[in-house]
C-alpha atoms as a PDB file:
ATOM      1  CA  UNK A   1       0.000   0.000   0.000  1.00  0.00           C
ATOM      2  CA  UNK A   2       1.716   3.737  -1.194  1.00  0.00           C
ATOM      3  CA  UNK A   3       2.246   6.160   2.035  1.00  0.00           C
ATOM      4  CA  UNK A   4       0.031   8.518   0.503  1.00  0.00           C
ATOM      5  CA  UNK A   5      -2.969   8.189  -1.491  1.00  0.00           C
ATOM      6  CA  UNK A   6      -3.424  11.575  -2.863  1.00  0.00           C
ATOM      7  CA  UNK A   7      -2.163  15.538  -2.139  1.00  0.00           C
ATOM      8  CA  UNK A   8      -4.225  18.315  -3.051  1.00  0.00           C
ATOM      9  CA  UNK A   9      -3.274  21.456  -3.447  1.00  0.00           C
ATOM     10  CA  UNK A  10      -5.047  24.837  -4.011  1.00  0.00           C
ATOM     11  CA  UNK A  11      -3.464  27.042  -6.384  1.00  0.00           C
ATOM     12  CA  UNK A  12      -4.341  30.902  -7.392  1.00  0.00           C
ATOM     13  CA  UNK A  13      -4.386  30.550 -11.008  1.00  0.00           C
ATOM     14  CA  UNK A  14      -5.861  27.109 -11.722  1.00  0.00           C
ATOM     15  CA  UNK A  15      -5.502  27.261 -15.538  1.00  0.00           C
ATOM     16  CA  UNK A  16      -1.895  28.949 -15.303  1.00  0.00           C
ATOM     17  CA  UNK A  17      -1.228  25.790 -12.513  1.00  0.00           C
ATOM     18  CA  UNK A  18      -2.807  23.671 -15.116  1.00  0.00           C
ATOM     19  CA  UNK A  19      -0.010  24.765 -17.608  1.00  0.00           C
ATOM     20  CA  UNK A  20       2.822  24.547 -15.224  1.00  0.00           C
ATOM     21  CA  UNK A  21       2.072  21.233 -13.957  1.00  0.00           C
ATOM     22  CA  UNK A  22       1.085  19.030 -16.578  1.00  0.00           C
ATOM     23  CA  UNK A  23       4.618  19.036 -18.513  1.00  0.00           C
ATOM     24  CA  UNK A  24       6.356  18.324 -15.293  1.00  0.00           C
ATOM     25  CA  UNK A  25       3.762  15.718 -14.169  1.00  0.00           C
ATOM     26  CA  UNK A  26       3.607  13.768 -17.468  1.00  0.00           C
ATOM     27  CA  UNK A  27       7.740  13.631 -17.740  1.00  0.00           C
ATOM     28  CA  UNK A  28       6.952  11.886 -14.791  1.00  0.00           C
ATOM     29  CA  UNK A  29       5.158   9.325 -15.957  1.00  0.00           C
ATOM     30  CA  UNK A  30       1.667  10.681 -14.561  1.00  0.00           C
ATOM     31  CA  UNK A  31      -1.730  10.500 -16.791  1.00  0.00           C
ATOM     32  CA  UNK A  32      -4.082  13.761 -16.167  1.00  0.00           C
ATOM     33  CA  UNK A  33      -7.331  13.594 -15.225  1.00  0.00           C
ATOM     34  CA  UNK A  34      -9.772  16.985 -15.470  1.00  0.00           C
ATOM     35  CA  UNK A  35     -12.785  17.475 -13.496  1.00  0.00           C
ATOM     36  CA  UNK A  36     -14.866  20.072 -13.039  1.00  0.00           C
ATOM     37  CA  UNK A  37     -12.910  22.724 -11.106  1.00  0.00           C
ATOM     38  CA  UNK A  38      -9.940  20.594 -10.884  1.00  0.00           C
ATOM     39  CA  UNK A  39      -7.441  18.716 -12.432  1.00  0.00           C
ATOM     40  CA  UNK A  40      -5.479  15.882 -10.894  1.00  0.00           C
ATOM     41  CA  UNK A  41      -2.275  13.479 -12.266  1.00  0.00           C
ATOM     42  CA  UNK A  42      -1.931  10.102 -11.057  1.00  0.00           C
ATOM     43  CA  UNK A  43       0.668   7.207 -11.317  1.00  0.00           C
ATOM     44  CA  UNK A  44      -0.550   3.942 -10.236  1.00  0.00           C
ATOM     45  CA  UNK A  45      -2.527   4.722  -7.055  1.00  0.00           C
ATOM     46  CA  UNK A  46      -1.262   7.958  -6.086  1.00  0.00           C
ATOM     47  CA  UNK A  47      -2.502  11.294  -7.088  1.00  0.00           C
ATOM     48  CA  UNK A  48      -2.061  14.691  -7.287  1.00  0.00           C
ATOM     49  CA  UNK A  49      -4.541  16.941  -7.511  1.00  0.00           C
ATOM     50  CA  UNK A  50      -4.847  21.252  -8.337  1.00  0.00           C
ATOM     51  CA  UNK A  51      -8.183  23.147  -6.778  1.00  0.00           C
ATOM     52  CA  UNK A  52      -8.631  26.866  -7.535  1.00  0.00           C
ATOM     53  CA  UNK A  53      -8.184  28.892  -3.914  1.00  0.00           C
ATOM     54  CA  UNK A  54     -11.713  29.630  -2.731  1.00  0.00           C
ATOM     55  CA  UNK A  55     -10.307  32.908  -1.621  1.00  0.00           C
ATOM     56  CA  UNK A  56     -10.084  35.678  -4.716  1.00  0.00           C
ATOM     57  CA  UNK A  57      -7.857  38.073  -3.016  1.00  0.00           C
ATOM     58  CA  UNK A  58      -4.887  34.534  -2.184  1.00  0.00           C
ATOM     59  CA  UNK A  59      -1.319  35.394  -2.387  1.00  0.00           C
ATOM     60  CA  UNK A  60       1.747  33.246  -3.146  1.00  0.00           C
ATOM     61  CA  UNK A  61       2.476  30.580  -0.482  1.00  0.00           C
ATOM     62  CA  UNK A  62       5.836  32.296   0.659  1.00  0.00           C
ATOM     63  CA  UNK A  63       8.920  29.222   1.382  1.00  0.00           C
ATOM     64  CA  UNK A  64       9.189  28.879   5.099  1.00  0.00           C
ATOM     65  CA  UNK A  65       5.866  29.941   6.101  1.00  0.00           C
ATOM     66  CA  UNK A  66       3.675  27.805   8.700  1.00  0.00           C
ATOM     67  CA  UNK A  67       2.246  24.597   5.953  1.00  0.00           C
ATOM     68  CA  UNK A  68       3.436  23.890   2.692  1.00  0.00           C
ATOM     69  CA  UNK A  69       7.292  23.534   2.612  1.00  0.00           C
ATOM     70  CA  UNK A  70       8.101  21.347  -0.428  1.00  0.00           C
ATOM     71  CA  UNK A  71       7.544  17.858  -2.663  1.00  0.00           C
ATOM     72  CA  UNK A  72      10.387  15.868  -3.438  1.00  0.00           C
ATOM     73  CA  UNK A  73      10.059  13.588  -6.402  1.00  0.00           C
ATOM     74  CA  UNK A  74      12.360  10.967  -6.624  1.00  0.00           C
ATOM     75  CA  UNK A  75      14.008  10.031 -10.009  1.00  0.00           C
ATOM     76  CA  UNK A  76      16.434   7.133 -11.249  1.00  0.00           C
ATOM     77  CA  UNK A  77      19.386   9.037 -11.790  1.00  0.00           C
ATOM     78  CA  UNK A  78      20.958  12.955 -12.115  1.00  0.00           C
ATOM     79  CA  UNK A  79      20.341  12.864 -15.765  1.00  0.00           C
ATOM     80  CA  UNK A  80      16.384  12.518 -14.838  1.00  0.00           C
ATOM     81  CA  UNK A  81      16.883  15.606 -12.382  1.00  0.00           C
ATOM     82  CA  UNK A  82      18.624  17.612 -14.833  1.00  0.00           C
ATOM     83  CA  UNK A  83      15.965  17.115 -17.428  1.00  0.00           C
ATOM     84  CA  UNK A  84      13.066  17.790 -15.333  1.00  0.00           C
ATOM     85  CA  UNK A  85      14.406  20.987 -14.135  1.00  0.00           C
ATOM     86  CA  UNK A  86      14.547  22.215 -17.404  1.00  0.00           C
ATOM     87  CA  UNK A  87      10.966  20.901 -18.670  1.00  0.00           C
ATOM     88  CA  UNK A  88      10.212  22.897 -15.350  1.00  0.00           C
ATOM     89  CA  UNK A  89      11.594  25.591 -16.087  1.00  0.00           C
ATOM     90  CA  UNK A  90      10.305  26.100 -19.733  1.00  0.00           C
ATOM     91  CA  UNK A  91       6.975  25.671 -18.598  1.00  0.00           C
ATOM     92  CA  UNK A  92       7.090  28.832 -16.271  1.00  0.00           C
ATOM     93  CA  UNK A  93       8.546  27.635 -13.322  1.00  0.00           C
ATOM     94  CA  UNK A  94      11.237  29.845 -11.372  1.00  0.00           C
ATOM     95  CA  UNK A  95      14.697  28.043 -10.521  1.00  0.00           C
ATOM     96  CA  UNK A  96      14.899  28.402  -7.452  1.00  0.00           C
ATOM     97  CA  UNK A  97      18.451  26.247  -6.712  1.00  0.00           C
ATOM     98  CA  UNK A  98      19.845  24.731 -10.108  1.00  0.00           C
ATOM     99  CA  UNK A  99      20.740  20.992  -9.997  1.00  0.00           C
ATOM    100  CA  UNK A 100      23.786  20.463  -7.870  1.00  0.00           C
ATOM    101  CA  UNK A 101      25.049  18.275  -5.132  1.00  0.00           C
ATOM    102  CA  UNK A 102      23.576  18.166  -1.411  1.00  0.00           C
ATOM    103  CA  UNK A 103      26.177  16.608   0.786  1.00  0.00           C
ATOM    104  CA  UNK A 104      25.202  17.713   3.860  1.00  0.00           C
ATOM    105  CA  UNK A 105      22.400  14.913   2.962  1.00  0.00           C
ATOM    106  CA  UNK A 106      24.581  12.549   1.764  1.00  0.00           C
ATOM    107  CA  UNK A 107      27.774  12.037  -0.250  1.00  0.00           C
ATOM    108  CA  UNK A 108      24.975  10.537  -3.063  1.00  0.00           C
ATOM    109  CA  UNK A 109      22.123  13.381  -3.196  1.00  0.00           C
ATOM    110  CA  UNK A 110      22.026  15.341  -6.187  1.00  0.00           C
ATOM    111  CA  UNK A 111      18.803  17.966  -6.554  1.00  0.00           C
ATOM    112  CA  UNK A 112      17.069  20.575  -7.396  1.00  0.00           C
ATOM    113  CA  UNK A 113      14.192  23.104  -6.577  1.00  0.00           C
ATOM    114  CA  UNK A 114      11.629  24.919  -8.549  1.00  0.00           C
ATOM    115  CA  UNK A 115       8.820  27.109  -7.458  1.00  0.00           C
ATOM    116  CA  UNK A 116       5.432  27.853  -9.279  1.00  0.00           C
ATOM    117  CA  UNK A 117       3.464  31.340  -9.793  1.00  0.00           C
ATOM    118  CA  UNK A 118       1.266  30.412  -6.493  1.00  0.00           C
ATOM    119  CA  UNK A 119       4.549  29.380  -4.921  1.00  0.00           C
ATOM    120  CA  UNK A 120       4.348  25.867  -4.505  1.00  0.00           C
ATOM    121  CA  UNK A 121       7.851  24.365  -4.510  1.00  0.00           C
ATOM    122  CA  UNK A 122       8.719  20.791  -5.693  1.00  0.00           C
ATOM    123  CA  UNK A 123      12.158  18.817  -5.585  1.00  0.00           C
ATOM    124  CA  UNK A 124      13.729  16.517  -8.114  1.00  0.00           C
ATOM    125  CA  UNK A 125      16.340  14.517  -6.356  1.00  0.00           C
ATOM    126  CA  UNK A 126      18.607  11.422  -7.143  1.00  0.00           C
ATOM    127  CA  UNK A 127      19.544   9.334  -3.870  1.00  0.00           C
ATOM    128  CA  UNK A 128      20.766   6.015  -4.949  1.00  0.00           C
ATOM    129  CA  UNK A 129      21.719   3.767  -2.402  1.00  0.00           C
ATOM    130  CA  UNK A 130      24.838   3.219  -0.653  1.00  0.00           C
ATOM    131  CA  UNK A 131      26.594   0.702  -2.031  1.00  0.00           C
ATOM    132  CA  UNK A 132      27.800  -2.470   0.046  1.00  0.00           C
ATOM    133  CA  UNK A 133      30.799  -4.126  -0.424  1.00  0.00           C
ATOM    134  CA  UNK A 134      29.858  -8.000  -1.594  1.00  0.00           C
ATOM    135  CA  UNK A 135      30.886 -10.204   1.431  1.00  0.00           C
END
């Protein structure tokens, strides 16, 4: 059974979301799903789905402020981080730390960080295993 079964998130612009999502979610693998007033991607069992904020006047989410702190997606290898960042990026989201090594993590972690126009931020990080010598 996955850890999570779905995330929601509200967004301020749901068709501008819409645009900045989908390239990043289908590189992923992920299969979109509209509905009215939302739109969700899913992979197997899990799911992620975009509402439009029931407030009008929302703001960003600003990084470090009480809820949302970040998503980290999990990829096979630095090549896959490297070329999500820049489908990211095309699609309109801001850089917010390139792809580059993290080892205060570990010597292995290799990531980076993108933010959307209602400030949602998402990872793409490489952690492969440590290796064990064969005994």
């Amino acid at each position: 059974m996955a850890l999570f079964d779905h995330l929601g998130i509200s967004v301020i612009d749901l068709s501008r979301s819409i645009a900045q999502f989908d390239p990043v979610m289908q590189a992923l693998g992920c299969t979109r799903q509209d509905a009215d007033g939302s739109v969700s991607w899913y992979r197997g069992e899990e799911e992620l789905i975009l509402f439009p904020a029931r407030e009008a006047d929302s703001e960003p989410h600003r990084h470090g402020r009480v809820g949302w702190q970040h998503l980290a997606f999990a990829v096979d290898s630095r090549t896959e981080v490297d070329r999500l960042h820049a489908i990211a990026v095309v699609a309109g989201w801001s850089a917010v730390r390139e792809p580059k090594e993290y080892p205060r993590f570990s010597d292995r972690y290799y990531a980076s960080f993108v933010e959307d126009d209602s400030g949602i931020r998402i990872e793409f990080m490489h952690n492969p295993p440590r290796e064990t010598p064969a005994g």
